[in-house]
Protein backbone atom coordinates (compact mmCIF):
# COMPACT_ATOMS: atom_id res chain seq x y z
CA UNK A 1 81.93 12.55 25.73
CA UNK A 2 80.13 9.78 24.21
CA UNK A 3 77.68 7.64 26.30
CA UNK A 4 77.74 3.72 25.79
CA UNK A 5 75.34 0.59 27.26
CA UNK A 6 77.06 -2.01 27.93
CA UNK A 7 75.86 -4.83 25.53
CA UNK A 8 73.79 -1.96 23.37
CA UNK A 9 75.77 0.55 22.14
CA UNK A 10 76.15 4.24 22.00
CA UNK A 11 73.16 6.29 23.01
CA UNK A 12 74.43 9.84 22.54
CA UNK A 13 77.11 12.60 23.22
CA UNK A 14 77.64 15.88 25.23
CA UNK A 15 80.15 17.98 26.60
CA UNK A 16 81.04 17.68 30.20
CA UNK A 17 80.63 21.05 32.12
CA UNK A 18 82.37 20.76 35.31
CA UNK A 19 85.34 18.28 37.38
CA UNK A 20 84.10 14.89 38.49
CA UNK A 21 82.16 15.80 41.73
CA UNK A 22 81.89 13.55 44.51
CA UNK A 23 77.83 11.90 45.34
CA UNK A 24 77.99 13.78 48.50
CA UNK A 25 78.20 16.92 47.33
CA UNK A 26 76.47 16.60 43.75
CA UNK A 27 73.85 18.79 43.45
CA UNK A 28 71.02 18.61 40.53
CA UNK A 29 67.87 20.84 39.72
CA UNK A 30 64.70 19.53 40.92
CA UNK A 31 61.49 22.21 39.71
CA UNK A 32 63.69 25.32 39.87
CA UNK A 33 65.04 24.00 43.48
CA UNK A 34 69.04 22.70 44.13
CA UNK A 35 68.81 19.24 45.79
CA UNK A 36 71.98 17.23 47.11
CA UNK A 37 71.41 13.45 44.52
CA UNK A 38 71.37 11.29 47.81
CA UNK A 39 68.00 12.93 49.36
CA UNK A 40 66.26 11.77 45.76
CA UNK A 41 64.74 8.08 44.78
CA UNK A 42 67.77 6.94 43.08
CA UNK A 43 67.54 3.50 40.93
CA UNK A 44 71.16 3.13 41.68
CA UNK A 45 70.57 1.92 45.80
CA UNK A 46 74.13 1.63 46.53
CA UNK A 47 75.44 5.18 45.39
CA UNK A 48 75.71 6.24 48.94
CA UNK A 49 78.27 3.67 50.13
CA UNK A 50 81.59 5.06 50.99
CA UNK A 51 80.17 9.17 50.10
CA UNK A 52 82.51 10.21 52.79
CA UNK A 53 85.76 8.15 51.75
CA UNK A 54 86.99 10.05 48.85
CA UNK A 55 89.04 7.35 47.41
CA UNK A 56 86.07 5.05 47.74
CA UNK A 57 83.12 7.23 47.06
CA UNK A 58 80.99 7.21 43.53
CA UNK A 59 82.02 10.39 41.73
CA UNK A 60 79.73 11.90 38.82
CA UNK A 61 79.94 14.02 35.87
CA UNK A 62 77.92 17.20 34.65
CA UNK A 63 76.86 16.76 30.91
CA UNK A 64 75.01 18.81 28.75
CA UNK A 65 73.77 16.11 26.05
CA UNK A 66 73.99 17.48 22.33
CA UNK A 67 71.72 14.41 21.02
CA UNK A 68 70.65 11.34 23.20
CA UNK A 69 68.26 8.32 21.86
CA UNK A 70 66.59 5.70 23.89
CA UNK A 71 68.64 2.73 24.36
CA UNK A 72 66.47 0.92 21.70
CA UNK A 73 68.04 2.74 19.40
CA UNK A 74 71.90 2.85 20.34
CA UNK A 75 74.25 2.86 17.88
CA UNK A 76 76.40 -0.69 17.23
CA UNK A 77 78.90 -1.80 14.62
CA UNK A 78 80.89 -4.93 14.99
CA UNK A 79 84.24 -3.58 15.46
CA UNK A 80 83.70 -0.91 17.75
CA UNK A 81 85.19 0.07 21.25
CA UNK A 82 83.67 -0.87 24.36
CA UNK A 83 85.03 -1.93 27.96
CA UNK A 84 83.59 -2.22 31.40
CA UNK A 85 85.23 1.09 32.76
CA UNK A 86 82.35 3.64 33.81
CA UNK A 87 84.90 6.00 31.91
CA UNK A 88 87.87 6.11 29.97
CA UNK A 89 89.18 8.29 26.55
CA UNK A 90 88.26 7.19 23.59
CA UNK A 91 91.00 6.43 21.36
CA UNK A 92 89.85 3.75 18.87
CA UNK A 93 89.96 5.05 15.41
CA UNK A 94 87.38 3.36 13.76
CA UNK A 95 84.50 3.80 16.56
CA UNK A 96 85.59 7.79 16.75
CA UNK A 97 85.09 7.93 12.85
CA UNK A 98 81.94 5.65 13.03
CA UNK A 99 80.32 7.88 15.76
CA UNK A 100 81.70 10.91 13.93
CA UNK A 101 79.73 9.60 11.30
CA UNK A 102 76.46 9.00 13.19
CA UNK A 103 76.28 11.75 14.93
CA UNK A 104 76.90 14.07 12.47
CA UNK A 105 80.42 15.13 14.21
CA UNK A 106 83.81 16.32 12.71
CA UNK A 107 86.53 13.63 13.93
């Protein structure tokens, strides 16, 4: 999976390691200790709306990040792929080949 900001670019890559999980039952590491992502300060405020409505509710994704950069330094060529989904496949030739590039990846 590669990781994009909206209006920056691509800012890195990883592998997902498990199903979308919904933010009611996502669970992260916090100094050796399993805490549920809703009992933590959270910069997104409104992640907790609709937890208990499946259909409704914010579901996230488990990545282990191969390489990550800050997003001063996200990748951008005019002529790449980008939408306003928080996820979809990436299909678009030349983006896959420039990030294959950039990263250092086989397409």
């Amino acid at each position: 999976m590669f990781a994009c900001v909206p209006g920056e670019g691509y800012v890195g890559y990883g592998e997902l390691t498990a199903p979308a999980t919904r933010v009611r039952d996502f669970i992260v590491d916090v100094g050796g200790h399993p805490r549920p992502i809703l009992e933590l300060p959270l910069r997104a405020t409104h992640m907790a709306e609709n937890a208990d409505d499946a259909d409704e509710a914010e579901y996230l994704l488990r990545v282990r990040w191969d390489e990550h950069v800050l997003v001063e330094k996200a990748f951008w060529e005019k002529g790449m792929f980008a939408n306003q989904l928080t996820a979809c496949k990436l299909r678009h030739k030349f983006t896959v080949e420039k990030l294959a590039e950039r990263f250092g990846l086989e397409s």
